[in-house]
C-alpha atoms as a PDB file:
ATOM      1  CA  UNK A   1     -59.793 -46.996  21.115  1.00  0.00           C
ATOM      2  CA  UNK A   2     -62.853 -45.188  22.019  1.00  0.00           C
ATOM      3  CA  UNK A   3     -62.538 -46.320  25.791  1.00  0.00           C
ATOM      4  CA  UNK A   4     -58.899 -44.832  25.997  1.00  0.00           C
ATOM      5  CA  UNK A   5     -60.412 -41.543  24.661  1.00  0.00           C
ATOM      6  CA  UNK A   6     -63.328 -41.636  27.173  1.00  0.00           C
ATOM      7  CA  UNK A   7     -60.942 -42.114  29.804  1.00  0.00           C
ATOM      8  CA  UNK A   8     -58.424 -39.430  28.588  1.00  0.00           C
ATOM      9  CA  UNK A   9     -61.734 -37.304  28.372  1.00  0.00           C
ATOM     10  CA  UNK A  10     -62.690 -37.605  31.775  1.00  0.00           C
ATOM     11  CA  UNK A  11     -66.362 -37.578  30.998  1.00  0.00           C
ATOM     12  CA  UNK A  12     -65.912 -33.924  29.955  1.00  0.00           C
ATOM     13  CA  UNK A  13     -63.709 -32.958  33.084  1.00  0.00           C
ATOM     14  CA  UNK A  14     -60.409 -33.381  31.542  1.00  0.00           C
ATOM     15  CA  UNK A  15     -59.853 -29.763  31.285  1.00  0.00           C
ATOM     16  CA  UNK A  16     -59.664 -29.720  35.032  1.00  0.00           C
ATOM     17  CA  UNK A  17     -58.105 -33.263  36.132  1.00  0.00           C
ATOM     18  CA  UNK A  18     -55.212 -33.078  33.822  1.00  0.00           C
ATOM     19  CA  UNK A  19     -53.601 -29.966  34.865  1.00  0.00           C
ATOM     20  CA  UNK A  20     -54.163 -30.831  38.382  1.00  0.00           C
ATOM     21  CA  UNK A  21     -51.818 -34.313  37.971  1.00  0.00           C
ATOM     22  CA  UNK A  22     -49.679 -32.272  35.989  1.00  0.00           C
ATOM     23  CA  UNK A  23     -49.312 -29.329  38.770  1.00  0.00           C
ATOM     24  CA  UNK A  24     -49.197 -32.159  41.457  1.00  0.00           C
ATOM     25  CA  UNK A  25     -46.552 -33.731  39.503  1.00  0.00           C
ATOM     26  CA  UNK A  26     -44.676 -30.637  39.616  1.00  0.00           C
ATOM     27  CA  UNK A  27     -44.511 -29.575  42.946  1.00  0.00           C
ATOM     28  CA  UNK A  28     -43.548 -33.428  44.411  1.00  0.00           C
ATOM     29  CA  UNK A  29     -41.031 -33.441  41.770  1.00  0.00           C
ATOM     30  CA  UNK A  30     -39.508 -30.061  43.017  1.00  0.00           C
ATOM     31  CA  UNK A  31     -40.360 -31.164  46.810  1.00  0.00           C
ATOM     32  CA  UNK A  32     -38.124 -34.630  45.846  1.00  0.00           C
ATOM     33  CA  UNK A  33     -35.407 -32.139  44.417  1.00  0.00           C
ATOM     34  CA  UNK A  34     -35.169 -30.155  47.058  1.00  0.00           C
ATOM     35  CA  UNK A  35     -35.090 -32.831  49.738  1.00  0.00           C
ATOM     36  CA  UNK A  36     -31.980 -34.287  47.835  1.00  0.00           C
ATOM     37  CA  UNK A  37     -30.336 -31.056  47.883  1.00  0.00           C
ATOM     38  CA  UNK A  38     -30.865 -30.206  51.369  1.00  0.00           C
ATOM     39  CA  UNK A  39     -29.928 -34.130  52.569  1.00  0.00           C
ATOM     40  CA  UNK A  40     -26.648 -33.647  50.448  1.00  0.00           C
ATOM     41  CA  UNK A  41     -25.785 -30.217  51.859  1.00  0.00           C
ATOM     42  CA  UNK A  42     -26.808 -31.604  55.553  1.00  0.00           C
ATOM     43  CA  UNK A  43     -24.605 -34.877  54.843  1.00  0.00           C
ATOM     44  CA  UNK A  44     -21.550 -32.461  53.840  1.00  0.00           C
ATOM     45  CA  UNK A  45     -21.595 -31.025  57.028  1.00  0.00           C
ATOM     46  CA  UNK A  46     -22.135 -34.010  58.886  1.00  0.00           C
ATOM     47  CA  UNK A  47     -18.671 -34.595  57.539  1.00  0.00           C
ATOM     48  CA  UNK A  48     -16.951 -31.797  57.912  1.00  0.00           C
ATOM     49  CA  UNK A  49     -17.900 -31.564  61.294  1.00  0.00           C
ATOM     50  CA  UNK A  50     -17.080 -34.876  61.544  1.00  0.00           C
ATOM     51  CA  UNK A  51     -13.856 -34.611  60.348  1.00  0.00           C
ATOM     52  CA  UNK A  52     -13.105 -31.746  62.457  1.00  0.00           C
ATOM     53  CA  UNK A  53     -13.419 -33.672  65.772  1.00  0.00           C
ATOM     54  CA  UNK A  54     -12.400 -37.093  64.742  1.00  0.00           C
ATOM     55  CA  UNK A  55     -11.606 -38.399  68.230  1.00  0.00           C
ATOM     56  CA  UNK A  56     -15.541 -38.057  69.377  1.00  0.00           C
ATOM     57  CA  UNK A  57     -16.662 -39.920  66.356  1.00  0.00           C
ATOM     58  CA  UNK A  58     -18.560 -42.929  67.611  1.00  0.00           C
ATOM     59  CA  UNK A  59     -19.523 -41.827  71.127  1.00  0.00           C
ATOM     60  CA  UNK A  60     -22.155 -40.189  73.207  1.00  0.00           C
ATOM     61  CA  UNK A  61     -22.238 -38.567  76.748  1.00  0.00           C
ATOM     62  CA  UNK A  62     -24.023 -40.543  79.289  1.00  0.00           C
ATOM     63  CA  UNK A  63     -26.016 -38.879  82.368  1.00  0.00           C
ATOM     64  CA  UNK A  64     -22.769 -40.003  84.571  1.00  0.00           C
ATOM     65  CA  UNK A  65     -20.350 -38.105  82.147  1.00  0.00           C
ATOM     66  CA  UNK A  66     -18.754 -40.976  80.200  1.00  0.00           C
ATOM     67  CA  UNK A  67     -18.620 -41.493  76.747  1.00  0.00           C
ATOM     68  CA  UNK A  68     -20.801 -44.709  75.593  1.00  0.00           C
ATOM     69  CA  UNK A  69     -19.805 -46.598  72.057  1.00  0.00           C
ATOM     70  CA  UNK A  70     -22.587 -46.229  69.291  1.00  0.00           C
ATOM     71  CA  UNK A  71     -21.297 -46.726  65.977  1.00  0.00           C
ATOM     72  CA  UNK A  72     -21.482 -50.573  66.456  1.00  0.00           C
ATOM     73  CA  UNK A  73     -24.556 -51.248  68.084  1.00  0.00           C
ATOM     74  CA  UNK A  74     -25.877 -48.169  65.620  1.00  0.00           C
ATOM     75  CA  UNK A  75     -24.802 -50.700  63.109  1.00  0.00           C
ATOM     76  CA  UNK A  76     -26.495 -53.677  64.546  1.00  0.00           C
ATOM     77  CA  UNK A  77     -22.881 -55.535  64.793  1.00  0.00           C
ATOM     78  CA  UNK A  78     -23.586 -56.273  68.404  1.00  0.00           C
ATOM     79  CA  UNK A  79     -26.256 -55.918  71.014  1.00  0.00           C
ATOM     80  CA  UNK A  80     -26.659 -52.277  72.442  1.00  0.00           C
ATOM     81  CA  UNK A  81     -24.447 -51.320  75.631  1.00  0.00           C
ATOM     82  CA  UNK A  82     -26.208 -51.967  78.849  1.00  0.00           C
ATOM     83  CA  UNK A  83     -25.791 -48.547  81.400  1.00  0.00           C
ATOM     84  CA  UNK A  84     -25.353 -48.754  84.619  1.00  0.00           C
ATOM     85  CA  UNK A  85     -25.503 -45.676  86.954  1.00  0.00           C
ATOM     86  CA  UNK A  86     -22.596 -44.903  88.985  1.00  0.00           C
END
């Protein structure tokens, strides 16, 4: 018992480390809270925007102005597209 109290004592610094985890605590929990709240919002408009273009879902312009398929390679079904310049 006496070495839990030493080491909750901090060898007379305790005064000082304590609120410091408990401050750091504070601010990564509010920086984790945050960073869910902004991926959520960003992930709702993903999908709305998503949703209001539904034929482009799944493709991506290439240099020669053709549209390449992504979502399966991005999904590591298949081996990514080769390109070829025209």
């Amino acid at each position: 018992m006496t070495a839990l109290r030493a080491f909750f004592s901090m060898g007379g610094y305790a005064a000082y480390v304590w609120p410091a985890f408990a401050t750091a605590a504070v601010v990564l929990s509010v920086l984790l809270l945050a960073s869910r709240r902004r991926w959520r919002a960003n992930a709702a408009a993903l999908a709305s925007l998503q949703a209001a273009r539904p034929g482009r879902r799944g493709t991506r312009a290439t240099p020669g102005g053709g549209a390449t398929p992504v979502a399966a390679s991005l999904a590591g079904d298949t081996a990514p597209a080769v390109h070829r310049d025209a």
